[in-house]
C-alpha atoms as a PDB file:
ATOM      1  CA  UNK A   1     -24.753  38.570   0.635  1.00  0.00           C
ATOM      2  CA  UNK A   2     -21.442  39.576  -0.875  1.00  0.00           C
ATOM      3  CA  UNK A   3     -21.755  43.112   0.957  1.00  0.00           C
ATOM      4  CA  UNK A   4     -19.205  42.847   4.177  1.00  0.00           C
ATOM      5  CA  UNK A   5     -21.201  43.116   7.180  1.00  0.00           C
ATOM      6  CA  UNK A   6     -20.632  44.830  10.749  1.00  0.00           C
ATOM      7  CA  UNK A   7     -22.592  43.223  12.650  1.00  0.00           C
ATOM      8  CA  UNK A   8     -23.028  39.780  11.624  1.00  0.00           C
ATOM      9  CA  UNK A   9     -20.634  36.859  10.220  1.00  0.00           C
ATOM     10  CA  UNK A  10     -21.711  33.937   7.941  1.00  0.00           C
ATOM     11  CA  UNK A  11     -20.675  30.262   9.261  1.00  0.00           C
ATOM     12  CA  UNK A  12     -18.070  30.016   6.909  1.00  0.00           C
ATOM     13  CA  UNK A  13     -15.885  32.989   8.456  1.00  0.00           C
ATOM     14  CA  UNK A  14     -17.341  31.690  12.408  1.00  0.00           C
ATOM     15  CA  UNK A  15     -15.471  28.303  10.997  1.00  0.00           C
ATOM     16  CA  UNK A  16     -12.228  30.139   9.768  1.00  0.00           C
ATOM     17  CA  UNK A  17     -12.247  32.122  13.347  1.00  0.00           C
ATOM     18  CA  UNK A  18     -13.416  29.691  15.756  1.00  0.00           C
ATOM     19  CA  UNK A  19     -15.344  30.388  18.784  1.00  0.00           C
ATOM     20  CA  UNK A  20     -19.192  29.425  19.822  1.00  0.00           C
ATOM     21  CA  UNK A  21     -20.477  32.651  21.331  1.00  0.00           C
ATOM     22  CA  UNK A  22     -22.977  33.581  19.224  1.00  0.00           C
ATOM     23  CA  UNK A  23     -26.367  33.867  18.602  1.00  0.00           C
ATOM     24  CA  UNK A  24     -27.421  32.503  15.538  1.00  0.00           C
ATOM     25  CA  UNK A  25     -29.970  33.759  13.590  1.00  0.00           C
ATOM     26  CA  UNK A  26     -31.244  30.628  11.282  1.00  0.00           C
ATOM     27  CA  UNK A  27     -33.699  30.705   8.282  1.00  0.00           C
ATOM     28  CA  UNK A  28     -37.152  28.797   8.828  1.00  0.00           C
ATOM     29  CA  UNK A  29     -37.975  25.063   8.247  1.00  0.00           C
ATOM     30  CA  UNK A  30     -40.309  23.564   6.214  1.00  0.00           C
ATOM     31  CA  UNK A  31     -41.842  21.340   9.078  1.00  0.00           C
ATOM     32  CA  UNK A  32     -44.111  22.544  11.743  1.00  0.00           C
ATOM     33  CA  UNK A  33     -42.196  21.501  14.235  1.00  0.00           C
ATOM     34  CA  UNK A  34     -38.945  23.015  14.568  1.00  0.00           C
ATOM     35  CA  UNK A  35     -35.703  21.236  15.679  1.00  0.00           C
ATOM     36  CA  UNK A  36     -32.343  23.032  16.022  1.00  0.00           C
ATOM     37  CA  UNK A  37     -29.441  21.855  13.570  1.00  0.00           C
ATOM     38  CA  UNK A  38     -26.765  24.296  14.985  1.00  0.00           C
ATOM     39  CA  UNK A  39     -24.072  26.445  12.755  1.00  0.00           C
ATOM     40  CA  UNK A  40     -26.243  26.311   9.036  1.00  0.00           C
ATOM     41  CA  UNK A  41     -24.193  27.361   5.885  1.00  0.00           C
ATOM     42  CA  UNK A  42     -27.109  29.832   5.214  1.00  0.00           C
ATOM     43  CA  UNK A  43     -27.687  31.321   9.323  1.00  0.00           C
ATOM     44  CA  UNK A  44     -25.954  35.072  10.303  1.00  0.00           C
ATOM     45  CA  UNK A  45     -24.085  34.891  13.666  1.00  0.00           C
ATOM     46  CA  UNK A  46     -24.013  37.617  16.233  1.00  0.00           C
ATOM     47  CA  UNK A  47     -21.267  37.688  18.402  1.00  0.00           C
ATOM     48  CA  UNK A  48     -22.442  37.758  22.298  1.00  0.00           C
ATOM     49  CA  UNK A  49     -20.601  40.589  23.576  1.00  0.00           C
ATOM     50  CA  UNK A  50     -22.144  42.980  20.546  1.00  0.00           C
ATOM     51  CA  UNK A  51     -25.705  41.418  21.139  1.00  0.00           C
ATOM     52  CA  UNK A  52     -25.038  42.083  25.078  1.00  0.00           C
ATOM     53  CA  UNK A  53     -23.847  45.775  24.237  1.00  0.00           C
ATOM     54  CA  UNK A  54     -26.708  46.472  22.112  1.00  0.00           C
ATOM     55  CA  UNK A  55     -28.925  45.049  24.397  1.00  0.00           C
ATOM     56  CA  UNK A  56     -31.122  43.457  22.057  1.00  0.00           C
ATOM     57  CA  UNK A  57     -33.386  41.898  24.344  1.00  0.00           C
ATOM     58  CA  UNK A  58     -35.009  45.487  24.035  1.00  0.00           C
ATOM     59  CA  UNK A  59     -36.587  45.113  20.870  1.00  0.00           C
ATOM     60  CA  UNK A  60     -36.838  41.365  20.732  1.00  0.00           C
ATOM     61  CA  UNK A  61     -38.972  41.485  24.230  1.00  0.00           C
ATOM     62  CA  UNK A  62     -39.367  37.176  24.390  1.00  0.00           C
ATOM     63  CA  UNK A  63     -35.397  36.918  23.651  1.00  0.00           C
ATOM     64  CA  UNK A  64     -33.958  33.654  24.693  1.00  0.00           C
ATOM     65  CA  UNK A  65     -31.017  33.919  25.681  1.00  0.00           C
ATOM     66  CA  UNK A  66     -30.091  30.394  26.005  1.00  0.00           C
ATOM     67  CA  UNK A  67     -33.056  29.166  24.307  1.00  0.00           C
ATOM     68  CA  UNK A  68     -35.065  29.278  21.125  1.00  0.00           C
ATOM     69  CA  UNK A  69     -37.121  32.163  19.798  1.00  0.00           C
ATOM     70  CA  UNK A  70     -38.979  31.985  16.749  1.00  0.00           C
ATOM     71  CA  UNK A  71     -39.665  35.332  14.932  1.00  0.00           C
ATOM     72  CA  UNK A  72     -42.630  35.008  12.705  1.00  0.00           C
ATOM     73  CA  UNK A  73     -43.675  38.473  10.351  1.00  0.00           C
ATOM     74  CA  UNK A  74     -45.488  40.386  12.730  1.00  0.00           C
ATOM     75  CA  UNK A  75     -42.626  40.378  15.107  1.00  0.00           C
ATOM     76  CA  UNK A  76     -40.208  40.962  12.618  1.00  0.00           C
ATOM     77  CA  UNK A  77     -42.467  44.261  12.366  1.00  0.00           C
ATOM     78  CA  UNK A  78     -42.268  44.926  15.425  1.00  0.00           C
ATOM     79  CA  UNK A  79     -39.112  44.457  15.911  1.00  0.00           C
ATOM     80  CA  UNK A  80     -38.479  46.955  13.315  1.00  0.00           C
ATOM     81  CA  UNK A  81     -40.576  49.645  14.551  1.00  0.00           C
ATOM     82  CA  UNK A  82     -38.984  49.360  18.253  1.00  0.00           C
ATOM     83  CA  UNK A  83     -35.761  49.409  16.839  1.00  0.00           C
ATOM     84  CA  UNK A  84     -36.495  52.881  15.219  1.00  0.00           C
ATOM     85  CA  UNK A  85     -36.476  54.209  19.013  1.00  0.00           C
ATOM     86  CA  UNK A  86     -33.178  52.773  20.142  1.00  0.00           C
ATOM     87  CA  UNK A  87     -29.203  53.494  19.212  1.00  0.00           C
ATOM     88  CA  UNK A  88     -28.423  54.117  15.841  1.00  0.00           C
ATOM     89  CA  UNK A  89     -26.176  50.811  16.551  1.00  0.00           C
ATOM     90  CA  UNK A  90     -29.511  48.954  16.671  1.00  0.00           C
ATOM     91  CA  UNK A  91     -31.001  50.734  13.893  1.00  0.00           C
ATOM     92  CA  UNK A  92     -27.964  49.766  11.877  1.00  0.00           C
ATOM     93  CA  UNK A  93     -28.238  46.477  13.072  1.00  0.00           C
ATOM     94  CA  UNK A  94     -31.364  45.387  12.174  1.00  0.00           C
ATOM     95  CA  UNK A  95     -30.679  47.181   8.528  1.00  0.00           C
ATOM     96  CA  UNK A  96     -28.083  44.771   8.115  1.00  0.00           C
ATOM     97  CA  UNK A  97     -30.183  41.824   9.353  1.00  0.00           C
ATOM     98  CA  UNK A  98     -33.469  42.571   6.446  1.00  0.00           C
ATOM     99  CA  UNK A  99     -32.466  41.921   3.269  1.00  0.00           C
ATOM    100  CA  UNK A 100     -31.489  38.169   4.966  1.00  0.00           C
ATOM    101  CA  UNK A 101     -34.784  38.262   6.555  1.00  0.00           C
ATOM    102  CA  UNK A 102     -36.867  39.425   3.551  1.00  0.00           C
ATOM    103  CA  UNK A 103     -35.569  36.718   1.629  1.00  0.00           C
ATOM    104  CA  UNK A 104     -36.258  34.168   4.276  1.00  0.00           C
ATOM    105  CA  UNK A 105     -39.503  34.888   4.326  1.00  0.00           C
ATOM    106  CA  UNK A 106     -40.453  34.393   0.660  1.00  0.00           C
ATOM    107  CA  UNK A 107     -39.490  30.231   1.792  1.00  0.00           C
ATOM    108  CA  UNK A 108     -40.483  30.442   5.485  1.00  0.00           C
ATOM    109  CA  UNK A 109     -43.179  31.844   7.694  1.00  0.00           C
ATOM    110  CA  UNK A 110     -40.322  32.138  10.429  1.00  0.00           C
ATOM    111  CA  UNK A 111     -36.976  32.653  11.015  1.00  0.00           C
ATOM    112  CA  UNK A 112     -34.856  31.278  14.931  1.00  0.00           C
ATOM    113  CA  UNK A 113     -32.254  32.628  16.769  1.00  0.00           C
ATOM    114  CA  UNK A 114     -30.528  30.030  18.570  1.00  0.00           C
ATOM    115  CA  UNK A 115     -29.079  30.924  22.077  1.00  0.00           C
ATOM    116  CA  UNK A 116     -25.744  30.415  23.015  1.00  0.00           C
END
């Protein structure tokens, strides 16, 4: 993940910049049951305001926004396929977002994004 992103920030910069607001999108865990262990080295962060703008609760339709939601394969594919009928923002979005979801999913049957 060397690429600089627009959308997302890793922990590390969060850390160097401060701040909580953000939704953070966390890689699976091995157990069944899954138990939130905020700011991972590994996770993507979304900053509130652009999740807010983008209004992403439109293509992730059980979006918590202060809560848990667990995105398994299939609605990582759907996800996908509404984005493809929003903004170009969202498009872009979610293209930034796969390649860190593809490879979570060769470990994990699920990935989380944590509320703020």
């Amino acid at each position: 993940m060397g690429d600089i992103m627009e959308y997302f920030i890793t922990e590390q910069q969060r850390k160097q910049h401060g701040g909580s607001c953000y939704f953070e999108f966390q890689k699976g865990q091995k157990n069944k049951k899954y138990k939130p262990v905020f700011w991972q080295e590994d996770s993507l962060l979304l900053y509130m305001d652009i999740a807010d703008n983008l209004k992403i609760y439109k293509i992730i339709r059980d979006f918590q926004y202060y809560g848990i939601t667990i995105i398994d394969n299939a609605k990582w594919h759907i996800i996908q396929q509404s984005a493809k009928q929003e903004s170009n923002a969202i498009q872009e979005l979610i293209t930034e977002l796969a390649p860190w979801v593809e490879d979570n999913f060769k470990k994990f049957d699920y990935f989380v994004i944590l509320g703020v």
